[in-house]
Protein backbone atom coordinates (compact mmCIF):
# COMPACT_ATOMS: atom_id res chain seq x y z
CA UNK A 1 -34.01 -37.77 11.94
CA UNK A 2 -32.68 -34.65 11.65
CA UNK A 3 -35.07 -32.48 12.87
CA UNK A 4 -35.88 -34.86 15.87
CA UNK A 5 -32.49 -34.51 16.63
CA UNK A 6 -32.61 -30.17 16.70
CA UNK A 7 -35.74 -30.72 19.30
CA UNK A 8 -33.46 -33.24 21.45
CA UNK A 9 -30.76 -30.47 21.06
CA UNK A 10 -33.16 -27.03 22.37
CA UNK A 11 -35.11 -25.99 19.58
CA UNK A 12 -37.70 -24.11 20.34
CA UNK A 13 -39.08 -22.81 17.38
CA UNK A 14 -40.52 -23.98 14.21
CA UNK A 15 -42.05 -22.52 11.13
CA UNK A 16 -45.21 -24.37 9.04
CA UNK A 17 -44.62 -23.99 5.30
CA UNK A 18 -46.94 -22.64 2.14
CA UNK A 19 -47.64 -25.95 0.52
CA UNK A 20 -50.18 -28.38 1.12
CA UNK A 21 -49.72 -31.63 2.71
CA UNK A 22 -52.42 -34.73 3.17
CA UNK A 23 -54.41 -32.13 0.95
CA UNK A 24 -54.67 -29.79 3.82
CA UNK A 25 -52.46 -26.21 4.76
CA UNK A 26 -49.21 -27.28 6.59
CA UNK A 27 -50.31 -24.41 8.93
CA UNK A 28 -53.43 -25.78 9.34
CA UNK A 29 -52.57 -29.37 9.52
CA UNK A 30 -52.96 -31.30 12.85
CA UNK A 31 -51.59 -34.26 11.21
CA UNK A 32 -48.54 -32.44 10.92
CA UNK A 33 -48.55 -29.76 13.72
CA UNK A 34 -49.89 -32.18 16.42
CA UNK A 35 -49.79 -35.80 15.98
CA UNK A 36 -46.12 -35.77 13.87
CA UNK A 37 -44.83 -32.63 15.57
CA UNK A 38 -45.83 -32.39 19.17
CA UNK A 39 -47.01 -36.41 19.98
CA UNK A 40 -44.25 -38.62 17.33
CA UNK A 41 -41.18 -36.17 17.92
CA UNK A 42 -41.86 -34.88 21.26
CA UNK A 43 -41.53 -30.92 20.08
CA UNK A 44 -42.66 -28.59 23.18
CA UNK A 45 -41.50 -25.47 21.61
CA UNK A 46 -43.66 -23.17 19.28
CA UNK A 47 -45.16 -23.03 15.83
CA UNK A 48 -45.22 -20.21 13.77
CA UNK A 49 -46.23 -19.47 10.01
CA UNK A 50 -44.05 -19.09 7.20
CA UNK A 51 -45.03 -15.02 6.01
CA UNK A 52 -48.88 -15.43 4.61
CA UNK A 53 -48.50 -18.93 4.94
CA UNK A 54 -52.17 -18.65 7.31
CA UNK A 55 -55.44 -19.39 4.79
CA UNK A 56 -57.86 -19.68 8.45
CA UNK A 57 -58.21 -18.46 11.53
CA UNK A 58 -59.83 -21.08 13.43
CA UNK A 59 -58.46 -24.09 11.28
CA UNK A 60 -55.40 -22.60 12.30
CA UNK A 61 -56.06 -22.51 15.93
CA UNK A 62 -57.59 -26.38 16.08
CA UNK A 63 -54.70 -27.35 13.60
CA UNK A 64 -51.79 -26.90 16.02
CA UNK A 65 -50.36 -23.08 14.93
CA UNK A 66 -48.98 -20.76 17.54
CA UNK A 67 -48.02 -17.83 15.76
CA UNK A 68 -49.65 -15.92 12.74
CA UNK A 69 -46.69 -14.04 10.86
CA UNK A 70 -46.27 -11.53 9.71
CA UNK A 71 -49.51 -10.35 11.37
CA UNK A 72 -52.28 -11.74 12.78
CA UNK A 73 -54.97 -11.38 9.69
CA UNK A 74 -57.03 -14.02 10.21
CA UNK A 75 -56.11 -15.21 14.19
CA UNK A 76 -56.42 -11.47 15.55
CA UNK A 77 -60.43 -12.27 16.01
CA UNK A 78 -60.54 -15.55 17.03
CA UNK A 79 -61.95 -14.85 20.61
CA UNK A 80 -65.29 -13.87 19.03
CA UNK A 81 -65.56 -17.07 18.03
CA UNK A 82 -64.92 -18.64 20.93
CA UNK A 83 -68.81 -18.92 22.64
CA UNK A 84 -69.48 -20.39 19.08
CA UNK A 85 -67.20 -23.51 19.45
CA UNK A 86 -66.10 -24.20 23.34
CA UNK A 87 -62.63 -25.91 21.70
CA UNK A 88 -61.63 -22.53 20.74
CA UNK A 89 -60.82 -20.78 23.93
CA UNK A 90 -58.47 -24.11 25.36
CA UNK A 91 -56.40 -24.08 21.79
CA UNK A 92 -55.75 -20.23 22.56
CA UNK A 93 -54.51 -21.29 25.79
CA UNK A 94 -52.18 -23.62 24.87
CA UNK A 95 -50.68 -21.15 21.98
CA UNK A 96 -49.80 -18.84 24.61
CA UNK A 97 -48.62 -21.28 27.07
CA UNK A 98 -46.14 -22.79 23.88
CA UNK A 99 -45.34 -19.58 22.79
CA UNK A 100 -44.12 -18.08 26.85
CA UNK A 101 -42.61 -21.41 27.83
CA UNK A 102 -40.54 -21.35 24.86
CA UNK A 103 -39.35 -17.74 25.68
CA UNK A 104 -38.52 -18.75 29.66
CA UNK A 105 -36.58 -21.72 28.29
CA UNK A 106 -34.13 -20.15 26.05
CA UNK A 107 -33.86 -17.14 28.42
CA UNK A 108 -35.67 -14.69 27.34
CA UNK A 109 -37.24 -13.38 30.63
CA UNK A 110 -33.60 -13.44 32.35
CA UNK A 111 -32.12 -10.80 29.86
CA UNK A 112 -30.49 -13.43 27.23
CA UNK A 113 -31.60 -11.32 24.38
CA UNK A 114 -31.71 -7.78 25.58
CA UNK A 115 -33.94 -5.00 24.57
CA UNK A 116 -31.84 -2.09 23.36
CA UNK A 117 -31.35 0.55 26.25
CA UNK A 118 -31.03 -2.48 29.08
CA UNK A 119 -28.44 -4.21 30.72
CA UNK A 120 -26.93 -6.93 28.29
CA UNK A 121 -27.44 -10.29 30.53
CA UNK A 122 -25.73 -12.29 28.47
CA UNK A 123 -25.15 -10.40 24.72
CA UNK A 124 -27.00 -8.16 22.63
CA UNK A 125 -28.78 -9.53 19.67
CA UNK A 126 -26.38 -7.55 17.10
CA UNK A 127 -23.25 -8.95 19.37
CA UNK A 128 -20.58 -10.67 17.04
CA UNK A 129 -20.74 -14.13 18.30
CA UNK A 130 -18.37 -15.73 15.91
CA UNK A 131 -15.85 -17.97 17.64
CA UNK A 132 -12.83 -20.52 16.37
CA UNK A 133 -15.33 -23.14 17.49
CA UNK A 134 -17.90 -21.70 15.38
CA UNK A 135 -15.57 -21.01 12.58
CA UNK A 136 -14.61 -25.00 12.86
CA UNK A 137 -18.02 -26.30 12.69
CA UNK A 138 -19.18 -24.35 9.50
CA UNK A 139 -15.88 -25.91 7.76
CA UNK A 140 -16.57 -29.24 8.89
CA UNK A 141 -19.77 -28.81 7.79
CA UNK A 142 -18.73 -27.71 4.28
CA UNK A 143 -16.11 -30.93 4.23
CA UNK A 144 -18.35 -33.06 5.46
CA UNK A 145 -21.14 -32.64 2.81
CA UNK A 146 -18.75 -32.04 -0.52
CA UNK A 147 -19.29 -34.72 -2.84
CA UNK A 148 -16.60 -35.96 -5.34
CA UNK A 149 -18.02 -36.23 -8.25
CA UNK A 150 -15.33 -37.63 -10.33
CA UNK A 151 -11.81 -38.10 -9.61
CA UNK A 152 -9.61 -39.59 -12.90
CA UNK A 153 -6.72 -41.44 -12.74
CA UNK A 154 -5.76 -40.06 -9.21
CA UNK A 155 -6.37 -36.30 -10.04
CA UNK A 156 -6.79 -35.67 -6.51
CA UNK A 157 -5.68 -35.08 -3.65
CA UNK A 158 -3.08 -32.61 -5.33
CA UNK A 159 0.74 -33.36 -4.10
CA UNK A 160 1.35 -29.44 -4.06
CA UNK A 161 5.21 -29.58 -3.34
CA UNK A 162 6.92 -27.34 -6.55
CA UNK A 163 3.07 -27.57 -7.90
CA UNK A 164 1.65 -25.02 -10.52
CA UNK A 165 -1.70 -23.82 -9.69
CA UNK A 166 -3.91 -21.71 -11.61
CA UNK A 167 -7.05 -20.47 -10.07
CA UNK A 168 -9.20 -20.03 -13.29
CA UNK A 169 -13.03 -18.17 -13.26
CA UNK A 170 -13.79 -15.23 -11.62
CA UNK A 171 -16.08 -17.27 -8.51
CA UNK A 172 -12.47 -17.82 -7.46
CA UNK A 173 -11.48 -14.83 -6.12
CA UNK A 174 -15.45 -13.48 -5.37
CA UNK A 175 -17.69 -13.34 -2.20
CA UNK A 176 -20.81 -11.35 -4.12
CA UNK A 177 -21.99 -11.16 -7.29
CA UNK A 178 -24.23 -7.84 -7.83
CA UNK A 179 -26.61 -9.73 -10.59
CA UNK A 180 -28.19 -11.72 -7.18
CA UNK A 181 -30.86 -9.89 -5.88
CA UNK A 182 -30.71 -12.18 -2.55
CA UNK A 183 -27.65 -14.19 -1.07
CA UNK A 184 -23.32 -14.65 -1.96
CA UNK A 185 -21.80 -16.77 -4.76
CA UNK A 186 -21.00 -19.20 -1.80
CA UNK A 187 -24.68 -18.55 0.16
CA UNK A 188 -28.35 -19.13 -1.71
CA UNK A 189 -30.32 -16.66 -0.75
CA UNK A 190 -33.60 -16.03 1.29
CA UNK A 191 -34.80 -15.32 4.52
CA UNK A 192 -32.47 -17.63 5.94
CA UNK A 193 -29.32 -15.44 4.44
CA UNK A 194 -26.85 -14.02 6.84
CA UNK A 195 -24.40 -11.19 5.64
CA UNK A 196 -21.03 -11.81 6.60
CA UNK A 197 -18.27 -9.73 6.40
CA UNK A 198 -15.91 -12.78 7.40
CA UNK A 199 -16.24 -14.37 4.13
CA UNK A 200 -13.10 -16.03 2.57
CA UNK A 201 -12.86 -16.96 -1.38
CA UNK A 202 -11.06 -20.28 -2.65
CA UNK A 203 -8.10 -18.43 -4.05
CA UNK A 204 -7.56 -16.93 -0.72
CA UNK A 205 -7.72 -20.26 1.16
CA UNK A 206 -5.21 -22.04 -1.24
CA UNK A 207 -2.92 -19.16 -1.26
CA UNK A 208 -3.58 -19.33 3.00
CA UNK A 209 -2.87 -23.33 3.12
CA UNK A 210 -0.73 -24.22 0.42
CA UNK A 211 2.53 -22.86 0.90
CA UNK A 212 4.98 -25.62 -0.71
CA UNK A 213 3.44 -25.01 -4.30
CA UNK A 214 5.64 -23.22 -7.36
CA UNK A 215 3.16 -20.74 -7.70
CA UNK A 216 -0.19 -19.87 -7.70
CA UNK A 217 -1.88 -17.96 -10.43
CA UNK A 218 -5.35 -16.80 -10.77
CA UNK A 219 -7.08 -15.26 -13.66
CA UNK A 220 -11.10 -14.92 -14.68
CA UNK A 221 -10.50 -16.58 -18.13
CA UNK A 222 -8.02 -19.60 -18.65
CA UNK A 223 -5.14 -17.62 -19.55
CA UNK A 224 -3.70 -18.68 -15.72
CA UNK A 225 -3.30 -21.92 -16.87
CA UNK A 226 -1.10 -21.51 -19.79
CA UNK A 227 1.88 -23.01 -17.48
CA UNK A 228 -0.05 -24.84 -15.01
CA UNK A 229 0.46 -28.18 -13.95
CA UNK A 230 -3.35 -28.16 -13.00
CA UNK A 231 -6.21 -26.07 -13.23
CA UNK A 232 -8.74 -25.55 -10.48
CA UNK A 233 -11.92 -23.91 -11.86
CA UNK A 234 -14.36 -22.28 -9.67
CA UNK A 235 -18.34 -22.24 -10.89
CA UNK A 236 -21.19 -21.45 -9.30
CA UNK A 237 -25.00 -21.88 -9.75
CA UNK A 238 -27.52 -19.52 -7.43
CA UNK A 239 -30.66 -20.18 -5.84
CA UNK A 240 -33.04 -17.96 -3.73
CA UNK A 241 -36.09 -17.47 -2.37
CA UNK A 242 -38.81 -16.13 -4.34
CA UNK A 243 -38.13 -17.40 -7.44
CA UNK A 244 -37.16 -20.49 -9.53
CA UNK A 245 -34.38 -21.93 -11.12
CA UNK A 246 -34.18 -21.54 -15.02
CA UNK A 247 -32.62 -24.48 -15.78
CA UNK A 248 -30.59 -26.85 -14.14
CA UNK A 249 -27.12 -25.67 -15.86
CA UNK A 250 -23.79 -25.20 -14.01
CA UNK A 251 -23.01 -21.82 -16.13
CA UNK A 252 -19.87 -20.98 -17.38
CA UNK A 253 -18.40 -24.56 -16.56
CA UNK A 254 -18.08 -26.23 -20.43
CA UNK A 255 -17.09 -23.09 -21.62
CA UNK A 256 -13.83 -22.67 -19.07
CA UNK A 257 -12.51 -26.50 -19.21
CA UNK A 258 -12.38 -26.67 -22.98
CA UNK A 259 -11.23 -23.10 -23.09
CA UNK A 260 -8.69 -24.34 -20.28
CA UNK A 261 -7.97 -27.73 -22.41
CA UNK A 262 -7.35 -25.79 -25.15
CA UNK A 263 -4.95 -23.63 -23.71
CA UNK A 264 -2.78 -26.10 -21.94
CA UNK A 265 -3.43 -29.74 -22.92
CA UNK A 266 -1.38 -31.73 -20.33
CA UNK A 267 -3.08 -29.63 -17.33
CA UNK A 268 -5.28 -31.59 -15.08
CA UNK A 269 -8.42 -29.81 -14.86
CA UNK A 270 -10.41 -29.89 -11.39
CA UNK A 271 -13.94 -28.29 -11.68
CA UNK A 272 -14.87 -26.91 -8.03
CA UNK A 273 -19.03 -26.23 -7.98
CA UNK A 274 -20.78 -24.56 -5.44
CA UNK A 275 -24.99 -25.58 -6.12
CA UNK A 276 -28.23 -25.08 -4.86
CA UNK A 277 -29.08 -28.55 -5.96
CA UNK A 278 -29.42 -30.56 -9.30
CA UNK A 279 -27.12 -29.31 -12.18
CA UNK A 280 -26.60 -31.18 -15.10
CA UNK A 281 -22.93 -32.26 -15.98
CA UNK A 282 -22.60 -32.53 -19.96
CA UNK A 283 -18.94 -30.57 -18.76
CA UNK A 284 -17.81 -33.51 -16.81
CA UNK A 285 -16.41 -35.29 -19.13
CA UNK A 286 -13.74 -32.42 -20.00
CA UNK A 287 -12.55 -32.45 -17.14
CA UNK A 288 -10.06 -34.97 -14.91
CA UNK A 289 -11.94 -34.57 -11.05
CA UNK A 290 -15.34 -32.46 -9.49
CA UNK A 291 -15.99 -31.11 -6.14
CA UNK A 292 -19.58 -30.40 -5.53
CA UNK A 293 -19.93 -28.17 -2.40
CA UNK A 294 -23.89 -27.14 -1.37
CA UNK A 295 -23.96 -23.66 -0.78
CA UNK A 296 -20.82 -23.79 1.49
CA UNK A 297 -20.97 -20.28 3.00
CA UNK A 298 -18.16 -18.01 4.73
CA UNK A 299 -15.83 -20.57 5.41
CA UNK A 300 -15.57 -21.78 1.58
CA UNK A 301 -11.80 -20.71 1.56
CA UNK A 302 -9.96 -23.24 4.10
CA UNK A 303 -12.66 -26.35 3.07
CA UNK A 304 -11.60 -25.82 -0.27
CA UNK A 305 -7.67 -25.89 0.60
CA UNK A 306 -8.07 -29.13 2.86
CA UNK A 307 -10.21 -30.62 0.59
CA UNK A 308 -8.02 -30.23 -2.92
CA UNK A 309 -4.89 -31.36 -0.53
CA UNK A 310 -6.56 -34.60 1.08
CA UNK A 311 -6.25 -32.85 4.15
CA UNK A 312 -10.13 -33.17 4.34
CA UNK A 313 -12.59 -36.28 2.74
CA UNK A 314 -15.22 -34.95 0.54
């Protein structure tokens, strides 16, 4: 499993969620916390709540939770309780000794993540790590998990030699869209986000990696395609933290292939989606071949290239 596999790998650290499980508080759960966690997957590392994710103190404690985030509200007391119930004062133990033996593991007491003012060991915390290697594994990543939806009569991969390309929709050529209160067009959003200023755009990976084509074109509406020998339209859905969905609808995705149909009839049409999950796909049918990508991230740009080329397998 996957997450078995982060605790063979180092991970130290994981967070309890909001929801119930079995009936009972995920941060309050020893089911969970203790006898799937700690005994069936061999986790050593530390639990911590998801923000206000804590409903009791002491259930807490007994369930198998290390940390109270963002603040201790309902474990700050717990030693008064502890001549009350003689299970109390062991369970704090144990939090601490999770909680320290984490930090000495990853390096925290040798200087690995520096407090501001000291010596940097190893790297500051606000140190720009990124790396080719890194920079390979979030593209894998993003090849790796794209799903081809539908791929007509050969549609793809493109044969770009003396190729006309039009980039249509404006998610082509964008890294941010203002109307998201959280996250990119190419990142959901959430606690999890991470701002990037490294972020690359499809049109600027096909114009990077294709180099053999007629031309490439771009435009927000389908008049790029007028000429085109295909049509590569770039849609995205958003998702975030803190809020649901709508509705399950890729937007703006019927309304570009027909207008793209429309304005050049012989074009093959490729639909290139970047979702937070489920969309519906009453458009699919306009169109001759879909990429789904999941959120992609920074690294949207080349995937997209090697992907559209064969270069990469969705």
């Amino acid at each position: 499993p996957v997450f078995k596999a982060a605790f063979d790998a180092g991970a130290a650290a994981v967070m309890c969620s909001y929801n119930k499980v079995y009936g009972e508080h995920a941060c309050q759960n020893s089911r969970i916390l203790k006898d799937l966690l700690r005994r069936d997957l061999g986790f050593k590392g530390f639990v911590m709540s998801d923000w206000g994710a804590t409903h009791d103190g002491k259930a807490s404690v007994l369930g198998g939770l290390d940390v109270e985030m963002p603040a201790g509200k309902y474990v700050k007391d717990i030693s008064a309780s502890f001549g009350t119930d003689p299970r109390l004062a062991p369970a704090v133990d144990e939090m601490a000794t999770h909680v320290l033996s984490s930090m000495h593991y990853v390096g925290q007491f040798d200087g690995r993540f520096p407090i501001e003012g000291s010596l940097p060991k190893y790297g500051a915390l606000d140190a720009d790590a990124t790396s080719d290697a890194h920079r390979l594994v979030a593209r894998t990543v993003i090849e790796d998990s794209a799903v081809l939806l539908k791929n007509s009569k050969g549609a793809l991969p493109l044969q770009t030699k003396g190729l006309k390309i039009a980039m249509v929709g404006h998610f082509c050529d964008e890294t941010e869209d203002p109307q998201y209160k959280q996250g990119s067009v190419w990142s959901g959003g959430g606690s999890g986000y991470v701002f990037t200023n490294k972020g690359t755009t499809p049109l600027q990976g096909v114009k990077a990696h294709i180099k053999d084509a007629d031309s490439i074109e771009f435009s927000k509406d389908a008049s790029a395609a007028a000429s085109a020998d295909v049509a590569v339209i770039c849609v995205a859905a958003h998702g975030e933290e803190g809020w649901d969905r709508a509705n399950f609808s890729l937007p703006e995705a019927a309304d570009l292939a027909a207008s793209v149909r429309k304005t050049n009839s012989r074009a093959k049409i490729v639909v290139l989606a970047a979702v937070p999950g489920a969309v519906t796909t009453e458009w699919l049918d306009g169109v001759d071949a879909a990429l789904l990508m999941f959120m992609p991230g920074e690294q949207v740009g080349p995937a997209v290239a090697r992907l559209l080329t064969g270069k990469a397998q969705p």
